[in-house]
C-alpha atoms as a PDB file:
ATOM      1  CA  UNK A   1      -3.128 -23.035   5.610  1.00  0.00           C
ATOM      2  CA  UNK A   2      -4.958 -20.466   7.443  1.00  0.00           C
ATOM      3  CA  UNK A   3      -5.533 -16.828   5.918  1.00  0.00           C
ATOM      4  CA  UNK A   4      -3.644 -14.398   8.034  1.00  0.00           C
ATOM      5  CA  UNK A   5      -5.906 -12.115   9.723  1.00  0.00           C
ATOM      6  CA  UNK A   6      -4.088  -8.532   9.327  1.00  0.00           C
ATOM      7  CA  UNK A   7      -2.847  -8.224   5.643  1.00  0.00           C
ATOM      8  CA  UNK A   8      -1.128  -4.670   4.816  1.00  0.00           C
ATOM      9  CA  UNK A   9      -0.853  -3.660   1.348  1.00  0.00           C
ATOM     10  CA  UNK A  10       2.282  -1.319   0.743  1.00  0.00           C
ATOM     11  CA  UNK A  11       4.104   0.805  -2.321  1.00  0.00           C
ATOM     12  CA  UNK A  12       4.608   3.788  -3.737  1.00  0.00           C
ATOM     13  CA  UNK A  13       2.282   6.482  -4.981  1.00  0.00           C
ATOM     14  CA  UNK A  14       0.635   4.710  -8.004  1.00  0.00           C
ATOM     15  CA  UNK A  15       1.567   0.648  -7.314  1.00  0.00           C
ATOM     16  CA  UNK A  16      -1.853  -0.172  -7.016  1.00  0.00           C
ATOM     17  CA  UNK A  17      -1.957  -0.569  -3.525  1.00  0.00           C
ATOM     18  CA  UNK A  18      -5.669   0.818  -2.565  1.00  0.00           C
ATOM     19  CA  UNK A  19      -7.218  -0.908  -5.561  1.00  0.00           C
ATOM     20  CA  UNK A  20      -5.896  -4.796  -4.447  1.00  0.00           C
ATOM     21  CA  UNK A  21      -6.507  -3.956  -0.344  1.00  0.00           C
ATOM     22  CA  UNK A  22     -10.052  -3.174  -1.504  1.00  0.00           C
ATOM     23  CA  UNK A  23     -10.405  -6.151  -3.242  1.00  0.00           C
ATOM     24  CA  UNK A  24      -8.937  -8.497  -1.050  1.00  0.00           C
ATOM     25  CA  UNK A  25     -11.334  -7.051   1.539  1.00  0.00           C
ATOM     26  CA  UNK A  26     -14.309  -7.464  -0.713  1.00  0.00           C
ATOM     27  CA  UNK A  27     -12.980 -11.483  -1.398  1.00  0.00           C
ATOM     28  CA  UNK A  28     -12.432 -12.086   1.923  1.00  0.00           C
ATOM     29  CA  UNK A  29     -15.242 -10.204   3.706  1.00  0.00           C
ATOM     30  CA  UNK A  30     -13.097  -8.185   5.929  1.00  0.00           C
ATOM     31  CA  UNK A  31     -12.842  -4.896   7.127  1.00  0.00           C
ATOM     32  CA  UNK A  32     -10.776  -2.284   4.922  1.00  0.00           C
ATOM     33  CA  UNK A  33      -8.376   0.593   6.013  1.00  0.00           C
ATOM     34  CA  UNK A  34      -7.679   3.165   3.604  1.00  0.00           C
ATOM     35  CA  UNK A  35      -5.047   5.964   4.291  1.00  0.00           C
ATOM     36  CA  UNK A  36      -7.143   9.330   3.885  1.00  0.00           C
ATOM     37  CA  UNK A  37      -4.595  10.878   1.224  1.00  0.00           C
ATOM     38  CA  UNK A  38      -6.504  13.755   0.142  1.00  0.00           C
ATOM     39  CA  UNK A  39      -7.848  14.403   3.764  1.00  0.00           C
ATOM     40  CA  UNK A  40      -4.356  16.064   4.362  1.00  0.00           C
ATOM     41  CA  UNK A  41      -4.729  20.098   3.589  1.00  0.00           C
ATOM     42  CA  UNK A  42      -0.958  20.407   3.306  1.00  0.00           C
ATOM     43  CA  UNK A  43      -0.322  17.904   1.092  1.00  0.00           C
ATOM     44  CA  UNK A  44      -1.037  19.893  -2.553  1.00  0.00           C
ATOM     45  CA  UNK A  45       1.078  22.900  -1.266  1.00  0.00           C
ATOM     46  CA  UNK A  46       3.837  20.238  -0.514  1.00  0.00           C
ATOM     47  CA  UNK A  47       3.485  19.328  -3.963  1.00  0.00           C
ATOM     48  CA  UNK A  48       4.050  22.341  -5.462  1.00  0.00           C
ATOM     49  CA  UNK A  49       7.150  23.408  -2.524  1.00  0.00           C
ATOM     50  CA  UNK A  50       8.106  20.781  -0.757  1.00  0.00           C
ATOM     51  CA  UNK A  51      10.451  22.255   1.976  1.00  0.00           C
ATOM     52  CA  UNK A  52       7.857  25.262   2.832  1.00  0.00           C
ATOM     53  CA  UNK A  53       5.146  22.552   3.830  1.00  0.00           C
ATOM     54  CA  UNK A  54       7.339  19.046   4.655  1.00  0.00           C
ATOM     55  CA  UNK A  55       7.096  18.868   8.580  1.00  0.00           C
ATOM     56  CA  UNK A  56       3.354  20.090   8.295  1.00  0.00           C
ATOM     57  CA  UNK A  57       2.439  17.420   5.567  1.00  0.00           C
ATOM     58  CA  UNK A  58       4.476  14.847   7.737  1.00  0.00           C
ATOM     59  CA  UNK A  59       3.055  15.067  11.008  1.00  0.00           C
ATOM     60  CA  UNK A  60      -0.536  15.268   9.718  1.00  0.00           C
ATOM     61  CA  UNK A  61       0.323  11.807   8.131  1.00  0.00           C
ATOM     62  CA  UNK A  62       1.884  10.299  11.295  1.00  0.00           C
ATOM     63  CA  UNK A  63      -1.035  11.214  13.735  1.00  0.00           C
ATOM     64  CA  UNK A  64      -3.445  10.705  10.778  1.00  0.00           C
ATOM     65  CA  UNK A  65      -2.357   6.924  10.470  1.00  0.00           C
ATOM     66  CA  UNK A  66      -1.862   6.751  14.186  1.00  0.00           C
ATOM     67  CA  UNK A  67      -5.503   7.164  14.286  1.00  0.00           C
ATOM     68  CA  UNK A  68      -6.575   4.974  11.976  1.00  0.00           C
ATOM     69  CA  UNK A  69      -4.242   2.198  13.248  1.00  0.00           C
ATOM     70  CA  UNK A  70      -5.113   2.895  16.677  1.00  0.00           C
ATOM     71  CA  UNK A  71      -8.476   1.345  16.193  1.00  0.00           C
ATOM     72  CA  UNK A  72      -7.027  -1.842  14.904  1.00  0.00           C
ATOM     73  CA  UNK A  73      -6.884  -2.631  19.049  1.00  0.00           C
ATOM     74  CA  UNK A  74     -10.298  -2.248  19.057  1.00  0.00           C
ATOM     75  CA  UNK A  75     -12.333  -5.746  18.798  1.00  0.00           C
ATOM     76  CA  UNK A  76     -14.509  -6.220  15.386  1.00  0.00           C
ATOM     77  CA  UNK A  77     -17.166  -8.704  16.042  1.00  0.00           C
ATOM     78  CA  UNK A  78     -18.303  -8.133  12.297  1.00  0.00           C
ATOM     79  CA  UNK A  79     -15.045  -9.071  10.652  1.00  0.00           C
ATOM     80  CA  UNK A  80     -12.678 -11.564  10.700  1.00  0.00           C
ATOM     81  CA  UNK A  81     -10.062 -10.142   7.847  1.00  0.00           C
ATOM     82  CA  UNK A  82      -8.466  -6.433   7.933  1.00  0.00           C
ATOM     83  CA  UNK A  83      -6.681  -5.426   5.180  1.00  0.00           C
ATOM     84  CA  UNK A  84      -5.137  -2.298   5.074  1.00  0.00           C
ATOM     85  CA  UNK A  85      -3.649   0.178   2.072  1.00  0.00           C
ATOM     86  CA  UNK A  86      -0.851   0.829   4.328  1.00  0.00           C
ATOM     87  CA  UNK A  87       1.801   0.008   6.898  1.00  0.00           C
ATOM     88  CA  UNK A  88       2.266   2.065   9.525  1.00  0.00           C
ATOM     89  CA  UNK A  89       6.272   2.171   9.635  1.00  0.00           C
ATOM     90  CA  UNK A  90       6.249   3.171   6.283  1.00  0.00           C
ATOM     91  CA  UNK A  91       5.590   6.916   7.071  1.00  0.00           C
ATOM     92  CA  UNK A  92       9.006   7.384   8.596  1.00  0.00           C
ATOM     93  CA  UNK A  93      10.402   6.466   4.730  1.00  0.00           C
ATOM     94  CA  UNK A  94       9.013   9.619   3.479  1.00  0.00           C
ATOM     95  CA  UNK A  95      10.382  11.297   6.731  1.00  0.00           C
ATOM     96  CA  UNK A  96      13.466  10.116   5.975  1.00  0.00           C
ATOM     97  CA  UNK A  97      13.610  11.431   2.210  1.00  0.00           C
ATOM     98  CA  UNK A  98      11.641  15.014   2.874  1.00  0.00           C
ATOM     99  CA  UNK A  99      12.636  16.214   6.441  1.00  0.00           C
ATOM    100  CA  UNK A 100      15.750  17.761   7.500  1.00  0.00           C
ATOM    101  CA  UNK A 101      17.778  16.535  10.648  1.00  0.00           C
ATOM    102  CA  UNK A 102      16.643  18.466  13.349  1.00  0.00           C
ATOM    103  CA  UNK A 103      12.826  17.709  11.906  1.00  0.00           C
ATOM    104  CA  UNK A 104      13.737  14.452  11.896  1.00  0.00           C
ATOM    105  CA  UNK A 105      14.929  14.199  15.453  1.00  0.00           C
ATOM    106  CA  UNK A 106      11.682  15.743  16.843  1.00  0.00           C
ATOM    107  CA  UNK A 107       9.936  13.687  13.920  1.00  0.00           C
ATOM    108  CA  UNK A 108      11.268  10.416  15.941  1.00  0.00           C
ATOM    109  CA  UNK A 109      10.782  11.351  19.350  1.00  0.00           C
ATOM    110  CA  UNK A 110       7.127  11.415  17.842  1.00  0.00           C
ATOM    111  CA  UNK A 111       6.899   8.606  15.744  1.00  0.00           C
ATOM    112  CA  UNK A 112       8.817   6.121  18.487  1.00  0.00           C
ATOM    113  CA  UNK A 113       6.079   6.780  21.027  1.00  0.00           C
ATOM    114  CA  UNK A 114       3.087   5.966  18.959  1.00  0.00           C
ATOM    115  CA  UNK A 115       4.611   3.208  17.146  1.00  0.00           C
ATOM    116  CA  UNK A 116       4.638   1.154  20.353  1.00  0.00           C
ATOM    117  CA  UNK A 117       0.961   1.148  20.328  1.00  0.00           C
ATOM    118  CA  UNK A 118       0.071  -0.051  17.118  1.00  0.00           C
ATOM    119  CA  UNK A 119      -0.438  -3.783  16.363  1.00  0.00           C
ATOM    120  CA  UNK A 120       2.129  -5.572  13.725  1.00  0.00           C
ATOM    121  CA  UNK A 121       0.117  -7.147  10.776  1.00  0.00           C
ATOM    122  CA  UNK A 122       0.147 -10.723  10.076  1.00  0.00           C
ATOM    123  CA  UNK A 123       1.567 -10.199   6.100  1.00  0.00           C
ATOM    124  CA  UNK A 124       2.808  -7.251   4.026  1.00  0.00           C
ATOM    125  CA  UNK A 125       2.233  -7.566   0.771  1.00  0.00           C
ATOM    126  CA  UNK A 126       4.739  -5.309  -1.145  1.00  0.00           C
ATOM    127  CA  UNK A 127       3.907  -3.849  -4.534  1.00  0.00           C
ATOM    128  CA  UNK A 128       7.052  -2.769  -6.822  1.00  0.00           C
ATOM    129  CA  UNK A 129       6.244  -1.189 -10.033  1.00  0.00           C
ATOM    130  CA  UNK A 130       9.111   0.645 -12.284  1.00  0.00           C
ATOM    131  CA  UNK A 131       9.235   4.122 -12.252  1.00  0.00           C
ATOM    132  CA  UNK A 132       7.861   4.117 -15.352  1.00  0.00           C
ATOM    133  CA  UNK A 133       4.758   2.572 -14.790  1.00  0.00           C
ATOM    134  CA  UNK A 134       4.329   4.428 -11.434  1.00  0.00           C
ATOM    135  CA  UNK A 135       3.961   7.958 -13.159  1.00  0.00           C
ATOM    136  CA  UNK A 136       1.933   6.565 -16.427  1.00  0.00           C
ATOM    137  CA  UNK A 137      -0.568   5.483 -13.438  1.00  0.00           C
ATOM    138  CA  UNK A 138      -0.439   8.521 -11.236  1.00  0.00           C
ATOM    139  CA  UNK A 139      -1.186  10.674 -14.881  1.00  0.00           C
ATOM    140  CA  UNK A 140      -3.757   7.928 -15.969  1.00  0.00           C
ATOM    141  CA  UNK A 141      -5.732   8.771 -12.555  1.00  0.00           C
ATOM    142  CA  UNK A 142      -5.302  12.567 -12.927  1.00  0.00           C
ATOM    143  CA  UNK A 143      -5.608  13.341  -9.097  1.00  0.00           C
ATOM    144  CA  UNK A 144      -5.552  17.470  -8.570  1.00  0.00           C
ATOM    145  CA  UNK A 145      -3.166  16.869  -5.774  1.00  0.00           C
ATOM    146  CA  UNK A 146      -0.732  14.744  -7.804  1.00  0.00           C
ATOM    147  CA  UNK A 147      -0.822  16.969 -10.895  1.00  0.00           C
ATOM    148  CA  UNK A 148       2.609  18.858  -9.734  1.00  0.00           C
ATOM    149  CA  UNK A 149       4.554  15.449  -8.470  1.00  0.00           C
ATOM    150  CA  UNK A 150       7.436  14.877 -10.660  1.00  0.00           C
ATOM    151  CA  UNK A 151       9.775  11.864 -12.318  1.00  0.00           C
ATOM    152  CA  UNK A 152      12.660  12.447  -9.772  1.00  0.00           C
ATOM    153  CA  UNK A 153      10.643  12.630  -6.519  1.00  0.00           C
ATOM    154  CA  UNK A 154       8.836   9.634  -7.367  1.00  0.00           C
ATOM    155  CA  UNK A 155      12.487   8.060  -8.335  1.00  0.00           C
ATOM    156  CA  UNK A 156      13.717   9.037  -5.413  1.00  0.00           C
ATOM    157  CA  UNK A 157      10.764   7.562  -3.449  1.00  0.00           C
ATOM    158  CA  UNK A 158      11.114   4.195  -5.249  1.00  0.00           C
ATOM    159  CA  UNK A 159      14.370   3.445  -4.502  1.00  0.00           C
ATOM    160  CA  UNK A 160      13.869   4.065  -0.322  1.00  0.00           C
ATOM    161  CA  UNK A 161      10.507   1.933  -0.649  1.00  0.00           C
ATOM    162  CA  UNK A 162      13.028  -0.626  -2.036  1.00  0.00           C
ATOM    163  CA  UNK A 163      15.618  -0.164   0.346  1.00  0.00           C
ATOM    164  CA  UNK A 164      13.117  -0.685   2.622  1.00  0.00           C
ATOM    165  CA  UNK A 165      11.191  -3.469   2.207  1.00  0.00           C
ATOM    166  CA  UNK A 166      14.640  -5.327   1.296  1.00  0.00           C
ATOM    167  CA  UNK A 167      15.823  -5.018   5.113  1.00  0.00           C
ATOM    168  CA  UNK A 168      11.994  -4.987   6.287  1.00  0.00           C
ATOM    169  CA  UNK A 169      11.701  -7.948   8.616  1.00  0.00           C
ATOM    170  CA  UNK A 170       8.951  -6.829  11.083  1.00  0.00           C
ATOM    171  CA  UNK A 171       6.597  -9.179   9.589  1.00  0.00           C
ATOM    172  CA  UNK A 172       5.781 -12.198   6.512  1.00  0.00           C
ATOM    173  CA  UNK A 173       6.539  -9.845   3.357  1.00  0.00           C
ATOM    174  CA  UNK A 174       5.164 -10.999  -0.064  1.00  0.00           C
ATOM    175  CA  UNK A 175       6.744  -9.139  -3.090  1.00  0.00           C
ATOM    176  CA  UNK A 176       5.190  -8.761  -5.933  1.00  0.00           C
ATOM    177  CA  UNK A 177       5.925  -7.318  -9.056  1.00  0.00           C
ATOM    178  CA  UNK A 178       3.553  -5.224 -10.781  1.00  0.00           C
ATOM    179  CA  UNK A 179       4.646  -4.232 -14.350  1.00  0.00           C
ATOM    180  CA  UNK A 180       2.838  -6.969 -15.806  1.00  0.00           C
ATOM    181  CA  UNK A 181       0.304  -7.312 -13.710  1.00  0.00           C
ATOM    182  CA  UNK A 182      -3.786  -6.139 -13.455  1.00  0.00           C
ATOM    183  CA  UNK A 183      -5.460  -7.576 -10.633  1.00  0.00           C
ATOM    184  CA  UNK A 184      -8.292  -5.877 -11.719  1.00  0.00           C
ATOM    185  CA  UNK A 185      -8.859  -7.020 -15.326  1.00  0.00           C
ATOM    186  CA  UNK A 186      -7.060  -9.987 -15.085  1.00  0.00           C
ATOM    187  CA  UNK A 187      -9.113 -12.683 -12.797  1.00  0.00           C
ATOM    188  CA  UNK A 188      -6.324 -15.359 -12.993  1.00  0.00           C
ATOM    189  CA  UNK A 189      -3.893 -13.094 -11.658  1.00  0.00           C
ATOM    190  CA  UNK A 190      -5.854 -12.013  -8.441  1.00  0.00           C
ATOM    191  CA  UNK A 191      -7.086 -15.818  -8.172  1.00  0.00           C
ATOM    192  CA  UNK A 192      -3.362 -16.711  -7.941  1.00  0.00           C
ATOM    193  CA  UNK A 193      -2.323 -14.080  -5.317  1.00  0.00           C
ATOM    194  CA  UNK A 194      -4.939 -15.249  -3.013  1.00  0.00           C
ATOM    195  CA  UNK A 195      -3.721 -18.684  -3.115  1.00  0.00           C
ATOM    196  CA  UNK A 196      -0.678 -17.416  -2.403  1.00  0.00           C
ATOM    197  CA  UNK A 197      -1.626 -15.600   0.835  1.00  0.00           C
ATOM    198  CA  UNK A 198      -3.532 -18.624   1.556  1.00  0.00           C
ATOM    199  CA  UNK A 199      -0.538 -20.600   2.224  1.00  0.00           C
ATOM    200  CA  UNK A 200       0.576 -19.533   5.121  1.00  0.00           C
ATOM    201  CA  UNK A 201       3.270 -16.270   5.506  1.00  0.00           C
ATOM    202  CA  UNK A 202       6.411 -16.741   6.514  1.00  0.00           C
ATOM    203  CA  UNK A 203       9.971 -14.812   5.473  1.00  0.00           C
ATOM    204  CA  UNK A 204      10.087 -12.924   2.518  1.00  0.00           C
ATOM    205  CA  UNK A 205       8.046 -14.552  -0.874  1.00  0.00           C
ATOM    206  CA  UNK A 206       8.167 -13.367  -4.284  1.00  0.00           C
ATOM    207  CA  UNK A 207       4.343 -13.665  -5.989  1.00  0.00           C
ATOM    208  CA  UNK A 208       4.865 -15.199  -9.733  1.00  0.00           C
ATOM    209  CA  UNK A 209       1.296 -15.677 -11.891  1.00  0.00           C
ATOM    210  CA  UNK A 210       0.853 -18.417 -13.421  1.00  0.00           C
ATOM    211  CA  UNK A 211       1.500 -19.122 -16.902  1.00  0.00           C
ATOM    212  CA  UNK A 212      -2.149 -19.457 -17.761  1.00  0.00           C
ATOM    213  CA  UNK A 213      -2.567 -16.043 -16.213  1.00  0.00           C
ATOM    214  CA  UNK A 214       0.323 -14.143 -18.378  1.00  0.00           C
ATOM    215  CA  UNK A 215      -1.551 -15.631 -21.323  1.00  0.00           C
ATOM    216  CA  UNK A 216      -5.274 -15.109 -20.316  1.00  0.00           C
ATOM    217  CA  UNK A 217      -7.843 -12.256 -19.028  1.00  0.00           C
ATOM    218  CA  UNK A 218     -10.703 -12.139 -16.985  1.00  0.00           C
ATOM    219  CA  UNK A 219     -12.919 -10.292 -14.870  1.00  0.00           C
ATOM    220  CA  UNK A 220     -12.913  -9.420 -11.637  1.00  0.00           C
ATOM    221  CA  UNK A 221     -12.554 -11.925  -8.918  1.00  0.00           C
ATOM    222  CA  UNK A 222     -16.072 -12.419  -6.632  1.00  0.00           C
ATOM    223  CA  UNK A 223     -15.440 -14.343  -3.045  1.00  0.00           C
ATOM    224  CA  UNK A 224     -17.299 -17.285  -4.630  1.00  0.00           C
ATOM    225  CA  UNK A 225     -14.438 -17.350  -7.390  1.00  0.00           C
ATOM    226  CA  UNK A 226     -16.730 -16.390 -10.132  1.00  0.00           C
ATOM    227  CA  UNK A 227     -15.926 -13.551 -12.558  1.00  0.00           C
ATOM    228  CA  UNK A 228     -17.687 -10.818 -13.995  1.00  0.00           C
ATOM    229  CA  UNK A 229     -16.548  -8.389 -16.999  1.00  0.00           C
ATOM    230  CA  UNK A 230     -14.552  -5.143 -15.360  1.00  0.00           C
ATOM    231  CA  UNK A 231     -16.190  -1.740 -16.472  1.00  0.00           C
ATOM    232  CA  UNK A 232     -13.041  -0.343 -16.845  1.00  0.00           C
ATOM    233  CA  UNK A 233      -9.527  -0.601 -16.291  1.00  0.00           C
ATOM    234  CA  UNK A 234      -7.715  -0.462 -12.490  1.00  0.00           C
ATOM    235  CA  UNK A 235      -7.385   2.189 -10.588  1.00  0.00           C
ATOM    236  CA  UNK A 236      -3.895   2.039  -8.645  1.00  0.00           C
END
């Protein structure tokens, strides 16, 4: 089966999204796309009071990953593989749980036009993590920016990433679980996800590891399927 050529990564703060899209890039020698998070000057103050600095924080995002994605339509001679550490249709689910109505109307209007413009990716690969295990991440990581975010936002922003994804149809979607999962320490368990965006994407999947790699660790994947001790633990 071939290796589709435009993977997206997706989930909530914390999943582990930028950690696998960098090293599925690194595997498969393609190009990366990382959202530019901390790039966003509003995004702290939205933090700390959400409805003085929503719209701001919002539309910096949208033309932000308009940007970015706009150069998808742009021909790489250097790269066969993009992988990105996000979708683009995904920023109107935080529009959706922050904005008010009438932002959200002019919001739209906004987000409709550029969204015609931007190319669909080939697989979305959807990391779901428990509440839970999303915060013990984001306070693991200890991000400045993140320091104010609390248990009910991130609750709340779980559940419409989950609504989401459940009606999401735009493109192959593989689900995957992370709870129990390290990509990063755990070789087998990266190994396995590869092969399973090597078979081909199609409808909606649900990625299972192995039984081998439940039981067993390793080290981090290379593109030559060799392994090498991890220095330290992943970085969601």
């Amino acid at each position: 089966m071939k290796t589709p050529a435009y993977i997206v990564v997706e989930g909530v703060i914390g999943a582990g999204k930028t950690t696998l899209a960098t090293m599925l890039a690194d595997y498969l020698e393609g190009k990366p796309i990382k959202e530019e998070v901390e790039e966003n000057p509003f995004l702290a103050r939205f933090y700390r009071d959400q409805e003085a600095f929503r719209f701001q924080t919002q539309i910096y995002f949208l033309l932000s990953r308009f940007r970015q994605q706009g150069s998808l339509t742009e021909p790489d001679l250097f790269s066969q593989y993009v992988v990105s550490d996000y979708l683009f249709a995904k920023d109107r689910i935080f529009a959706c749980l922050n904005l008010d109505d009438d932002e959200l109307a002019l919001y739209d209007r906004v987000h409709t036009a550029l969204e015609e413009q931007i190319p669909g990716p080939d697989l979305v690969i959807y990391l779901q993590a428990s509440t839970d295990r999303l915060m013990g991440r984001i306070a693991k990581r200890d991000r400045e920016f993140e320091r104010s975010i609390d248990r009910d936002y991130i609750q709340k922003l779980n559940e419409a990433y989950n609504y989401f994804f459940f009606h999401y149809d735009a493109a192959p979607l593989l689900v995957v679980n992370t709870d129990d999962i390290d990509f990063v320490a755990n070789e087998l368990h990266f190994k396995d996800l590869v092969k399973e965006i090597r078979k081909g994407a199609s409808g909606t999947r649900y990625y299972v590891p192995s039984a081998e790699g439940m039981r067993r660790g390793g080290g981090r994947a290379k593109p030559d399927g060799s392994g090498d001790n991890p220095k330290g633990e992943a970085t969601p």
